[in-house]
N, C-alpha and C. Protein backbone atom coordinates (compact mmCIF):
# COMPACT_ATOMS: atom_id res chain seq x y z
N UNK A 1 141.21 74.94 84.45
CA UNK A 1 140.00 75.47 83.89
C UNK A 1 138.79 74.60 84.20
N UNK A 2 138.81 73.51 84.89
CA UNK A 2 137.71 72.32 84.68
C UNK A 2 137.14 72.63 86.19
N UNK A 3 137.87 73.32 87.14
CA UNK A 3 137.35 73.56 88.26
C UNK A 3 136.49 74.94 88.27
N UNK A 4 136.49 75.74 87.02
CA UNK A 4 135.45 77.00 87.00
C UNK A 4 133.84 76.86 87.01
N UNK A 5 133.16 77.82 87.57
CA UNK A 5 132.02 77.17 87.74
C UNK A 5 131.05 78.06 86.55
N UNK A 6 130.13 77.85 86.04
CA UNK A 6 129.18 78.73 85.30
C UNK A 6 128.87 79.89 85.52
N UNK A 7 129.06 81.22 84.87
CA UNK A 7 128.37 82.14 85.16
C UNK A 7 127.03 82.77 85.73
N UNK A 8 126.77 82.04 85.23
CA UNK A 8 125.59 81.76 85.88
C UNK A 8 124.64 81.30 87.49
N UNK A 9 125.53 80.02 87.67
CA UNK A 9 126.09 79.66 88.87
C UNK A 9 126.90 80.52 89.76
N UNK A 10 127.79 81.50 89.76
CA UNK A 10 128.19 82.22 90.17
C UNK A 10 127.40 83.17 90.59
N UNK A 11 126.27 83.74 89.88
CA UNK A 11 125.95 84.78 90.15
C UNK A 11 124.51 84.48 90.67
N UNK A 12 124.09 83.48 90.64
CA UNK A 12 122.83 82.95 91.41
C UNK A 12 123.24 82.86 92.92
N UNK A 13 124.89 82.63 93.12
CA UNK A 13 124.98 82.27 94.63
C UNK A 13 125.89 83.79 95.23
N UNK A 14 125.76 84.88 94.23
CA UNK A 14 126.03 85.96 94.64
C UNK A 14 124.77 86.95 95.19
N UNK A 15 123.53 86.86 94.39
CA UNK A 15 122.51 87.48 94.64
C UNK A 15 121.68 86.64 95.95
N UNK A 16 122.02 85.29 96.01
CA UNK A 16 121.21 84.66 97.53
C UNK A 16 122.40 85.00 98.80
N UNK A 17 123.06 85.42 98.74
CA UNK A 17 123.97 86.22 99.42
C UNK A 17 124.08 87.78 100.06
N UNK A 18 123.34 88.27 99.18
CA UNK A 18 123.07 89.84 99.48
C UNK A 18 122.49 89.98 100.94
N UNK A 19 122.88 90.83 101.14
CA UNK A 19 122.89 91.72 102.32
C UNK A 19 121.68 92.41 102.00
N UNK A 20 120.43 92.58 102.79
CA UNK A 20 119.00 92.86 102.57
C UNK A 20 118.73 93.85 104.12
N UNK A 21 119.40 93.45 104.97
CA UNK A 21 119.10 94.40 106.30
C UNK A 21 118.59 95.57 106.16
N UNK A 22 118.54 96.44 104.93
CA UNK A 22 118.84 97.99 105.17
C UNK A 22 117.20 97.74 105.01
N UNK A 23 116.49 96.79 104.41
CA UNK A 23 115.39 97.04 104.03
C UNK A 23 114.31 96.65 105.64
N UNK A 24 114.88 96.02 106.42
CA UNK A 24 113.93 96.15 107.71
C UNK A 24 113.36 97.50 108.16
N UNK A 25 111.95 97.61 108.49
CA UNK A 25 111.35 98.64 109.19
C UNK A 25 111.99 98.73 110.81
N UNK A 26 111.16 99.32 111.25
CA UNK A 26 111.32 99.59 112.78
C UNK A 26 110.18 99.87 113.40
N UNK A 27 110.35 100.12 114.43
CA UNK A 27 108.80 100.19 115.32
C UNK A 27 108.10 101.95 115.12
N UNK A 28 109.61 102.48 114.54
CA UNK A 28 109.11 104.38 114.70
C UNK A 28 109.08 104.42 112.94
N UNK A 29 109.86 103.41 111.51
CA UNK A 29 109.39 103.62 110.77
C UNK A 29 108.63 101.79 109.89
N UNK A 30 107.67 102.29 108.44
CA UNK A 30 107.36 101.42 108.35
C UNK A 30 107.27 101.85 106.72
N UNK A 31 106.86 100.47 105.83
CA UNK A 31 106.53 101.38 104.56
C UNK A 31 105.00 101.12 103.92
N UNK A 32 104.91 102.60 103.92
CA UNK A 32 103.45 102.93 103.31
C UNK A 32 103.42 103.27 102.29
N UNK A 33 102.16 103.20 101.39
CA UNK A 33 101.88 103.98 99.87
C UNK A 33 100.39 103.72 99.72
N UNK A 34 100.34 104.11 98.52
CA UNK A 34 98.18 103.84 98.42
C UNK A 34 98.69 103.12 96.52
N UNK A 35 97.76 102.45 96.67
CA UNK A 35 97.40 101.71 95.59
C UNK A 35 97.29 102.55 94.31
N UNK A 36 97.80 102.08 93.34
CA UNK A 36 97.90 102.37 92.19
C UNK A 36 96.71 102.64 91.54
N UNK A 37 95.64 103.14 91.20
CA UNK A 37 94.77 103.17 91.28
C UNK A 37 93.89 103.42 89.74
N UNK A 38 95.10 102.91 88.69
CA UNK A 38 94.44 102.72 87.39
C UNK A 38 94.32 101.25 86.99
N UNK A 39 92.56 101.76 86.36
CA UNK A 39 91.97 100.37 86.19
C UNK A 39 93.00 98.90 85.38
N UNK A 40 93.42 99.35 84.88
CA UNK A 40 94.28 98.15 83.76
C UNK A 40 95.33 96.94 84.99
N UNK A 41 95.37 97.91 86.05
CA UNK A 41 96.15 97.10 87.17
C UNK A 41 95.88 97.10 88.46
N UNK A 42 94.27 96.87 88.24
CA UNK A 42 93.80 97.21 89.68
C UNK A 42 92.29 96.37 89.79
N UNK A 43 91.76 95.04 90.57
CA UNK A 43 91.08 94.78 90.61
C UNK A 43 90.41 94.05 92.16
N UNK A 44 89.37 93.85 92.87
CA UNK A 44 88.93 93.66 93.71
C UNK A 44 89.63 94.52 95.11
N UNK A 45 90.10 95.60 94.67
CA UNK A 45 90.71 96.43 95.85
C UNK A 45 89.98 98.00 95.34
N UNK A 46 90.12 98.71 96.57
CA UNK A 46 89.07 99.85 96.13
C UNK A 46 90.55 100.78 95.85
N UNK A 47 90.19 101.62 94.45
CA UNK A 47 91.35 102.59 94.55
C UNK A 47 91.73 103.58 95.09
N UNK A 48 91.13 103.60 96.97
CA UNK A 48 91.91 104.86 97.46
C UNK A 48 92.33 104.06 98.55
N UNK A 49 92.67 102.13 98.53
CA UNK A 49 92.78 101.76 99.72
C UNK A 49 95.03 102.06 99.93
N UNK A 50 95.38 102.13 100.91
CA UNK A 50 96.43 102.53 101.64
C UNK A 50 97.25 101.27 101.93
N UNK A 51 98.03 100.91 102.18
CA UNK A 51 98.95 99.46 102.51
C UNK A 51 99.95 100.24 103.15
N UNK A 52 100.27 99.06 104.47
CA UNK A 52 101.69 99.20 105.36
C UNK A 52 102.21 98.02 105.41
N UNK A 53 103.79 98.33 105.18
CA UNK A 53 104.34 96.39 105.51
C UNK A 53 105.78 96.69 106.40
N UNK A 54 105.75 95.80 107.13
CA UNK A 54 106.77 95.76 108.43
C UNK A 54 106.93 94.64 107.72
N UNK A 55 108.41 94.70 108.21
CA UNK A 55 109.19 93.72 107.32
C UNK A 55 110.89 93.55 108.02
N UNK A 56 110.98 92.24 108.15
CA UNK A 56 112.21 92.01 109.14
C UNK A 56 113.27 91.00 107.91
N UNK A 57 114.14 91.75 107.31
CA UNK A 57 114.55 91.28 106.02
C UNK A 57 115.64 90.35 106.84
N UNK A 58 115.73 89.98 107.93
CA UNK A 58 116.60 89.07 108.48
C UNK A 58 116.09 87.48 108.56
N UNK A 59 114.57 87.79 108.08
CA UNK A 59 113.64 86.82 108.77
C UNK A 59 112.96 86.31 107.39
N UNK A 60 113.50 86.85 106.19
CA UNK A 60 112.43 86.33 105.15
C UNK A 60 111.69 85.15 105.18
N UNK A 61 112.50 84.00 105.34
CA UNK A 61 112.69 82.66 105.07
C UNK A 61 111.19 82.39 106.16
N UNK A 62 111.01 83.21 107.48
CA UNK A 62 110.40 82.52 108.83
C UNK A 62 109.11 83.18 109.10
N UNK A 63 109.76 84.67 109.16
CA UNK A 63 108.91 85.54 110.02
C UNK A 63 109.18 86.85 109.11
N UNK A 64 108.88 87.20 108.28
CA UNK A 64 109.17 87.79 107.33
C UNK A 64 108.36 89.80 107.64
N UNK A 65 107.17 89.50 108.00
CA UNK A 65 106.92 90.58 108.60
C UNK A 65 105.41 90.63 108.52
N UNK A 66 104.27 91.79 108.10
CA UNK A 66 103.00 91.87 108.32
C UNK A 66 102.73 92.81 107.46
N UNK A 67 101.49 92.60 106.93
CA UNK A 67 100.26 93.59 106.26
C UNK A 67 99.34 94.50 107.29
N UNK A 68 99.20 95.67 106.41
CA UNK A 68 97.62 96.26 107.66
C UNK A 68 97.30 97.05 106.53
N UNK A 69 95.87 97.31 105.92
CA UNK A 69 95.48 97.98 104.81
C UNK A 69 94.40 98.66 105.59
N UNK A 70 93.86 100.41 104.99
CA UNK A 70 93.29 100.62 105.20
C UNK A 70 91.89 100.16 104.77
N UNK A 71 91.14 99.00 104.19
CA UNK A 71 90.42 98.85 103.91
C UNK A 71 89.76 97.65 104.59
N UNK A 72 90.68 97.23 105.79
CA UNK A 72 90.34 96.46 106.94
C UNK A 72 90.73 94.68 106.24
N UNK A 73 91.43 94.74 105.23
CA UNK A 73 91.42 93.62 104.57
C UNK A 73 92.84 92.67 105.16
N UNK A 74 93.56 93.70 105.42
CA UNK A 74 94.72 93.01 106.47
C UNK A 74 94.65 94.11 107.96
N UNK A 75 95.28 93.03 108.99
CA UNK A 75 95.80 94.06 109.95
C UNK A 75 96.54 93.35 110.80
N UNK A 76 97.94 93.62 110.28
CA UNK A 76 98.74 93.06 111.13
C UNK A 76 98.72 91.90 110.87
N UNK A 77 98.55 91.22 109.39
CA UNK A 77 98.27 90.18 109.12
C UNK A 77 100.04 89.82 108.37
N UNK A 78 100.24 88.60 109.19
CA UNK A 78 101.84 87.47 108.94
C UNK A 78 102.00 87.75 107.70
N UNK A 79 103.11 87.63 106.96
CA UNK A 79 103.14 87.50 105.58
C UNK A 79 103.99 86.23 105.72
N UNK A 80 102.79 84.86 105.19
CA UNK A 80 103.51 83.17 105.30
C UNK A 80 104.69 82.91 104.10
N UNK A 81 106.02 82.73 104.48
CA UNK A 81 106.33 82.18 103.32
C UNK A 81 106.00 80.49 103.12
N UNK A 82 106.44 80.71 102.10
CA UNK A 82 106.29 78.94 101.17
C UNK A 82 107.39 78.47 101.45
N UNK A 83 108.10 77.50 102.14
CA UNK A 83 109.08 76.94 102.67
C UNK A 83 109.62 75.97 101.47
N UNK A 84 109.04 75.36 100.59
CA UNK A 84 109.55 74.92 99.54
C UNK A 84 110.20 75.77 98.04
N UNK A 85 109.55 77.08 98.75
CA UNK A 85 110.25 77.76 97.40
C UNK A 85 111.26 78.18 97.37
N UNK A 86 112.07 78.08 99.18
CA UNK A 86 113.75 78.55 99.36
C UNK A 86 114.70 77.68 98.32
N UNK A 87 113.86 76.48 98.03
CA UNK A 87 114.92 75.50 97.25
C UNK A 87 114.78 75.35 95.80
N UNK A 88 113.61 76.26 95.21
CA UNK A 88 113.24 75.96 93.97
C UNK A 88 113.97 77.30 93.14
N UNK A 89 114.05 76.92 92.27
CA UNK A 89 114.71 78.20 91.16
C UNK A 89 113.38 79.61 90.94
N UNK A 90 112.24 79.12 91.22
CA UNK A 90 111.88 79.70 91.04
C UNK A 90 111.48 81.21 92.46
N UNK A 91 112.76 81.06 93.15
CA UNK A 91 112.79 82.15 94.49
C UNK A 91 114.15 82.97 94.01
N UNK A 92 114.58 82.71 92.36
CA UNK A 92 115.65 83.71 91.90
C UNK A 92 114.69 84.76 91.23
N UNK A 93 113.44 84.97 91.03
CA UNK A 93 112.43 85.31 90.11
C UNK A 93 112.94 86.78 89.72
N UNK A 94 112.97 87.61 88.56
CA UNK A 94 113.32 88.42 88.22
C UNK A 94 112.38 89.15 87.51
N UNK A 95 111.54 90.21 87.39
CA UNK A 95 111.14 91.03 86.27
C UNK A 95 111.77 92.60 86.47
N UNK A 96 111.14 93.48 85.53
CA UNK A 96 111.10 94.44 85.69
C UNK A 96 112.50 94.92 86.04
N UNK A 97 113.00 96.61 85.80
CA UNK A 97 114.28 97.08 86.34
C UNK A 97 114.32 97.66 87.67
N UNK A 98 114.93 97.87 88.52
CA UNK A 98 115.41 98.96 89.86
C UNK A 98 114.63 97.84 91.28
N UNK A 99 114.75 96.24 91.11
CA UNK A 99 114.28 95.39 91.71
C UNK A 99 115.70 94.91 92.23
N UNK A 100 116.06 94.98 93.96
CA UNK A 100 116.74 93.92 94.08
C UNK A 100 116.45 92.72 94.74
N UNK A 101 115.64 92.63 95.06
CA UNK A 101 115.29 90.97 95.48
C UNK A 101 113.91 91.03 95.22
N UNK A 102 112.91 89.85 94.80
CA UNK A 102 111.83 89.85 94.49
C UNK A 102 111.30 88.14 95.21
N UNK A 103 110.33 88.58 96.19
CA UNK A 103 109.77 87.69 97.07
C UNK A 103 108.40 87.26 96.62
N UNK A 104 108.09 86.11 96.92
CA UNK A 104 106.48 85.59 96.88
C UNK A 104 106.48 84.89 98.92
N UNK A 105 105.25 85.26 98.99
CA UNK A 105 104.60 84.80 100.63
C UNK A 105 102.85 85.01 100.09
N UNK A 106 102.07 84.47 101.17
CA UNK A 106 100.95 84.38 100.99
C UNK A 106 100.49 84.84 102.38
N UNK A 107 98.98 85.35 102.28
CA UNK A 107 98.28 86.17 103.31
C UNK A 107 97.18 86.00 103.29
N UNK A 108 96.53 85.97 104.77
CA UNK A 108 94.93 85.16 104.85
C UNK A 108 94.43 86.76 105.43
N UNK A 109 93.26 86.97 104.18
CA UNK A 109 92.53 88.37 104.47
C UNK A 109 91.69 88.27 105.69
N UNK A 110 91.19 89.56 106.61
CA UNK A 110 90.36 88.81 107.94
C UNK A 110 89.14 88.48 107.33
N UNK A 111 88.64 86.99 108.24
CA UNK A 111 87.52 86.76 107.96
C UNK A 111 86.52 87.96 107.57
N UNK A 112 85.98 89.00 108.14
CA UNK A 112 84.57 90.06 107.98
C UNK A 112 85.39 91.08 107.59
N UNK A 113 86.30 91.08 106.07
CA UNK A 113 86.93 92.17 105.22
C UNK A 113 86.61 91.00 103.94
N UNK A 114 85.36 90.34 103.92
CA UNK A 114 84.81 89.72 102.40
C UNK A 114 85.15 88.24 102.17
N UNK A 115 86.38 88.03 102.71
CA UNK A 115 87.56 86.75 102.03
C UNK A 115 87.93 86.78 101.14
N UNK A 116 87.79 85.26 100.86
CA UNK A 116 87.65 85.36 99.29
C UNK A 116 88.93 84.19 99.26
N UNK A 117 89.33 83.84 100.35
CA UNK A 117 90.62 82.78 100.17
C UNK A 117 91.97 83.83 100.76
N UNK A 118 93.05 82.94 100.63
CA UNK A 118 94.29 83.59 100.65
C UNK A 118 94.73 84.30 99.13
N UNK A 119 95.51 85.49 99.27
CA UNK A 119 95.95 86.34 98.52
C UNK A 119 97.66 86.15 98.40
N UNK A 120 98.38 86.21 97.31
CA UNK A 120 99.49 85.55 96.98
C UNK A 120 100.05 87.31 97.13
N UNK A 121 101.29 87.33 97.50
CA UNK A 121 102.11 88.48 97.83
C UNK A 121 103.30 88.24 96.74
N UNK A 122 103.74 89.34 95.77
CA UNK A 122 104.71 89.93 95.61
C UNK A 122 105.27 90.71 95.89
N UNK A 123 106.18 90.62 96.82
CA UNK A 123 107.03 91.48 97.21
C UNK A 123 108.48 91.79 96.89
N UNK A 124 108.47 93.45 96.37
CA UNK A 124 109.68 93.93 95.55
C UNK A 124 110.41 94.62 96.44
N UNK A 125 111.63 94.55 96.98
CA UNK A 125 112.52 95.47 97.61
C UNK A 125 113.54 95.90 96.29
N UNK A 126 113.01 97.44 96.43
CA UNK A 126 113.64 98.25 95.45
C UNK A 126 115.01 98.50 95.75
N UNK A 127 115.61 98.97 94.44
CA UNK A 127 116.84 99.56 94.51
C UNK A 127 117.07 100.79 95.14
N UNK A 128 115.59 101.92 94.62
CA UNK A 128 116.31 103.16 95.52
C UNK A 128 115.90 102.95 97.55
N UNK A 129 115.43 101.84 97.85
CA UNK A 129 114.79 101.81 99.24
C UNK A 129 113.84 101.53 99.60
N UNK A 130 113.05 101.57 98.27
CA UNK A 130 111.46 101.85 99.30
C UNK A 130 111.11 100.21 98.42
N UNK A 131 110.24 99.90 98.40
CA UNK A 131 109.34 98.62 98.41
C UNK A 131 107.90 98.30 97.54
N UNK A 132 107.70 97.39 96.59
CA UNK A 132 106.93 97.39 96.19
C UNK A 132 105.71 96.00 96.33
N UNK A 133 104.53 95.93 96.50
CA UNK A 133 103.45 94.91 96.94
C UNK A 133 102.72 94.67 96.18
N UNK A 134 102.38 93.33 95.17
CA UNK A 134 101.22 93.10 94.60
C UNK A 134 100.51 92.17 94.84
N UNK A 135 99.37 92.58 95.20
CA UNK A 135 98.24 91.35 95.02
C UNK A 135 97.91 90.60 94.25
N UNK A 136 97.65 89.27 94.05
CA UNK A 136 97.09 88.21 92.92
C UNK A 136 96.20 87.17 93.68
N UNK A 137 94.99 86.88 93.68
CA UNK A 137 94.57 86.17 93.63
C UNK A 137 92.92 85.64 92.15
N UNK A 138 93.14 84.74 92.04
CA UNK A 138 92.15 84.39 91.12
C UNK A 138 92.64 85.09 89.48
N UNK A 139 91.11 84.75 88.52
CA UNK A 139 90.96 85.35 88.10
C UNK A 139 90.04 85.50 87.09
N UNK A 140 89.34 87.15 86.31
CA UNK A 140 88.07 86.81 85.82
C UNK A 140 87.49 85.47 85.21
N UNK A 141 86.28 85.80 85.27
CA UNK A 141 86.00 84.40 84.24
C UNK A 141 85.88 84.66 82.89
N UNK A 142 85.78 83.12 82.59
CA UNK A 142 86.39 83.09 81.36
C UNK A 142 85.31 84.15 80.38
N UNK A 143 85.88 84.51 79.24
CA UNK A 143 84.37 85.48 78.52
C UNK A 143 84.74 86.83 78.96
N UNK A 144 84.97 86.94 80.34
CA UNK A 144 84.94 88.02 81.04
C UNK A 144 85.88 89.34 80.73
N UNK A 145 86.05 90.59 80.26
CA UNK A 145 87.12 91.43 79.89
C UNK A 145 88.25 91.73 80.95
N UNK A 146 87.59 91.93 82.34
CA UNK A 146 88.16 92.06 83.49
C UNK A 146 87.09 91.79 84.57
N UNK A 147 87.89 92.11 85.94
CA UNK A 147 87.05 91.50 86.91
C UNK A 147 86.30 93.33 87.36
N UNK A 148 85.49 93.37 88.35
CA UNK A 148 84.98 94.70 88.84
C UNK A 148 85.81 94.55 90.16
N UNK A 149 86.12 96.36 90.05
CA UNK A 149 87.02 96.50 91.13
C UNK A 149 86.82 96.22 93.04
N UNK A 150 85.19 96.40 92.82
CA UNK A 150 84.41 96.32 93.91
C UNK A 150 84.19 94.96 94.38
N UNK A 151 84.57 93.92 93.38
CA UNK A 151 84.49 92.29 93.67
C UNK A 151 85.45 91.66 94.94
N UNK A 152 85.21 91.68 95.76
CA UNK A 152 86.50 90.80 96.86
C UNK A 152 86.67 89.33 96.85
N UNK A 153 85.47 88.66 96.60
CA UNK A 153 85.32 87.19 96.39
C UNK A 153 86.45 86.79 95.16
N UNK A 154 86.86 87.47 93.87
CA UNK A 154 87.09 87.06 92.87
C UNK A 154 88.26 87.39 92.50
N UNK A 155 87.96 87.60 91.68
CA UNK A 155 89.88 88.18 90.75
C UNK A 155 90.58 89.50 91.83
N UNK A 156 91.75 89.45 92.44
CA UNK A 156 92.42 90.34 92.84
C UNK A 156 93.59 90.48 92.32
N UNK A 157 93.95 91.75 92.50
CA UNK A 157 95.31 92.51 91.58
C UNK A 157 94.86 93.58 92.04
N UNK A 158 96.88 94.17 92.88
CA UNK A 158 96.55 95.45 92.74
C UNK A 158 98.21 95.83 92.99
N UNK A 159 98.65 97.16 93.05
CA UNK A 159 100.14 97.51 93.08
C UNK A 159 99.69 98.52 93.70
N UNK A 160 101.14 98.19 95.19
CA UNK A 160 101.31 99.41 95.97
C UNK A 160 102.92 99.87 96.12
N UNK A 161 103.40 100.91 95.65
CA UNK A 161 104.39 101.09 95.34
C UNK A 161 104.41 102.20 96.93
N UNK A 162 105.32 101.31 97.64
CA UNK A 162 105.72 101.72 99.28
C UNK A 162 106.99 102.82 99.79
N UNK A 163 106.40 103.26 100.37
CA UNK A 163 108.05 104.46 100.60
C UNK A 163 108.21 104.45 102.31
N UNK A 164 109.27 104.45 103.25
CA UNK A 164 109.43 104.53 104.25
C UNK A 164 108.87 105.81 105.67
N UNK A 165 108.08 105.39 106.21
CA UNK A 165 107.14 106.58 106.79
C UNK A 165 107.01 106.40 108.13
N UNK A 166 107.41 107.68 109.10
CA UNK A 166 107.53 107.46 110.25
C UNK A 166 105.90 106.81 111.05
N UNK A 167 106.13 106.12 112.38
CA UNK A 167 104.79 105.82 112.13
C UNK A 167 103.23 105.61 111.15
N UNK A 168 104.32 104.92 109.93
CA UNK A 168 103.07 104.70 108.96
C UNK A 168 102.06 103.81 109.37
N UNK A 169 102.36 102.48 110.00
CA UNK A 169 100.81 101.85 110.38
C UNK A 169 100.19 102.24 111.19
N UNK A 170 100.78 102.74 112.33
CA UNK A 170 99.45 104.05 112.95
C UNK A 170 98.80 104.87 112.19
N UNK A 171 99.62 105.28 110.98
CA UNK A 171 98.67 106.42 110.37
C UNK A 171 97.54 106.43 109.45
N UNK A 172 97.66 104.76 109.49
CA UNK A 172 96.82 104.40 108.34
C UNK A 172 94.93 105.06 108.04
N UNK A 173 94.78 105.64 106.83
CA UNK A 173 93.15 106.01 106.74
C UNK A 173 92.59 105.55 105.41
N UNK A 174 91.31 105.45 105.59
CA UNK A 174 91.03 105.07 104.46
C UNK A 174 91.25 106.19 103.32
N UNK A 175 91.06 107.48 103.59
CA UNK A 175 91.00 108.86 103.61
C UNK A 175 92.28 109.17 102.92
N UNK A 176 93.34 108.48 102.85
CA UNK A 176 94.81 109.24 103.17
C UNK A 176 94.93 109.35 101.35
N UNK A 177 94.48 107.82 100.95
CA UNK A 177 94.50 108.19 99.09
C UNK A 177 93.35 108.37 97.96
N UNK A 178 93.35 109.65 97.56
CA UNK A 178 92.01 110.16 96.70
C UNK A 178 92.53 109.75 95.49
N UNK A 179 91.56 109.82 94.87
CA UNK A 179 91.63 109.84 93.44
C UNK A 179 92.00 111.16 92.45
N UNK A 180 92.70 111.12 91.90
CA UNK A 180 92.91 112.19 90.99
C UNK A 180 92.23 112.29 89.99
N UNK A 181 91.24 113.20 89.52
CA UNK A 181 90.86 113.66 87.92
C UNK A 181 91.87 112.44 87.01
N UNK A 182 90.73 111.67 86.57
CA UNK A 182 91.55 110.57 85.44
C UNK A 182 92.30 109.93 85.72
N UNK A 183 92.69 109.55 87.08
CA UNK A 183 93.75 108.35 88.11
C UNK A 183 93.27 107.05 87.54
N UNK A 184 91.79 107.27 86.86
CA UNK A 184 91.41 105.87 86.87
C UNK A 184 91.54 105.21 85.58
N UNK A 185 91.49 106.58 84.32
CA UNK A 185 91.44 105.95 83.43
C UNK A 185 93.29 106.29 82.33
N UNK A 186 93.83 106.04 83.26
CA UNK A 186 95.35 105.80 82.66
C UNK A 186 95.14 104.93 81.71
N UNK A 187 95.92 104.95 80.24
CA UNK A 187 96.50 104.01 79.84
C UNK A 187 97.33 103.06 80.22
N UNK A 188 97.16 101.93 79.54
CA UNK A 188 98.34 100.67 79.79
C UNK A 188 99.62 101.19 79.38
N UNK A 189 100.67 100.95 79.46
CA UNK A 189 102.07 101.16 79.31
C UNK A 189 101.61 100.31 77.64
């Protein structure tokens, strides 16, 4: 019995083990979605902007894959990982349900799409397939209720909940996500 290892332990070196392949794109598909586009979870991104992410789930650790938004804020932009966080506990990170692996990388917006610094990536590979992206950088000031959505310099947050689409980063428009009657003013959960 003295040679059993923690449950815990066990199952931390079962989930860095998983098999993630299925979640790589390809050159004919990629995954697209448009931004979530109610205010309570949505700031310095405009709410009809579009996101694509190529993604080589063989490569997390290196070369992990690329951004291109329709709002010119990525294109084809690396997604860097943090090379110190392969070893820290905090690359088991867990929220939320129907998540099976949950990534952090960071991304440098193009210079003449505002700046504003690098933008911190969460990235969710879902359970049913498709993929989820959030933005974080900054945040309001202090006093402040929230940041304005139109701000790029400042507080960013935003959720793009991604689904697999043939030629999606070719298809990218700014055009592709409208707003719906009251998209904006959802309640919080």
């Amino acid at each position: 019995m003295a040679h059993l290892l923690p449950l815990s332990v066990v199952l931390v070196a079962a989930t860095a083990c998983q098999d993630l392949s299925s979640y790589s794109t390809t050159t004919k598909k990629q995954y697209v979605g448009c931004v979530v586009p109610a205010s309570f979870v949505l700031a310095g991104v405009s709410p009809t902007t579009e996101l694509c992410l190529t993604l080589d789930a063989d490569h997390l650790q290196d070369a992990p894959g690329a951004l291109t938004s329709s709002d010119g804020r990525f294109q084809a932009t690396p997604l860097r990982p943090i090379p110190q966080l392969w070893n820290d506990p905090l690359s088991t990170f867990s929220f939320g349900e129907g998540r099976t692996k949950n990534l952090l990388y960071m991304a440098t917006p193009l210079a003449d799409s505002g700046g504003g610094g690098d933008i911190t990536i969460v990235l969710s590979l879902m359970s049913g397939g498709g993929a989820e992206v959030r933005f974080l950088r900054g945040a309001p000031p202090m006093g402040s209720p929230d940041a304005s959505a139109g701000s790029v310099d400042g507080n960013v947050f935003a959720v793009f909940p991604l689904q697999l689409q043939e030629d999606g980063c070719t298809s990218l428009r700014a055009t592709a996500c409208t707003l719906e009657a009251g998209a904006s003013d959802l309640s919080p959960p």
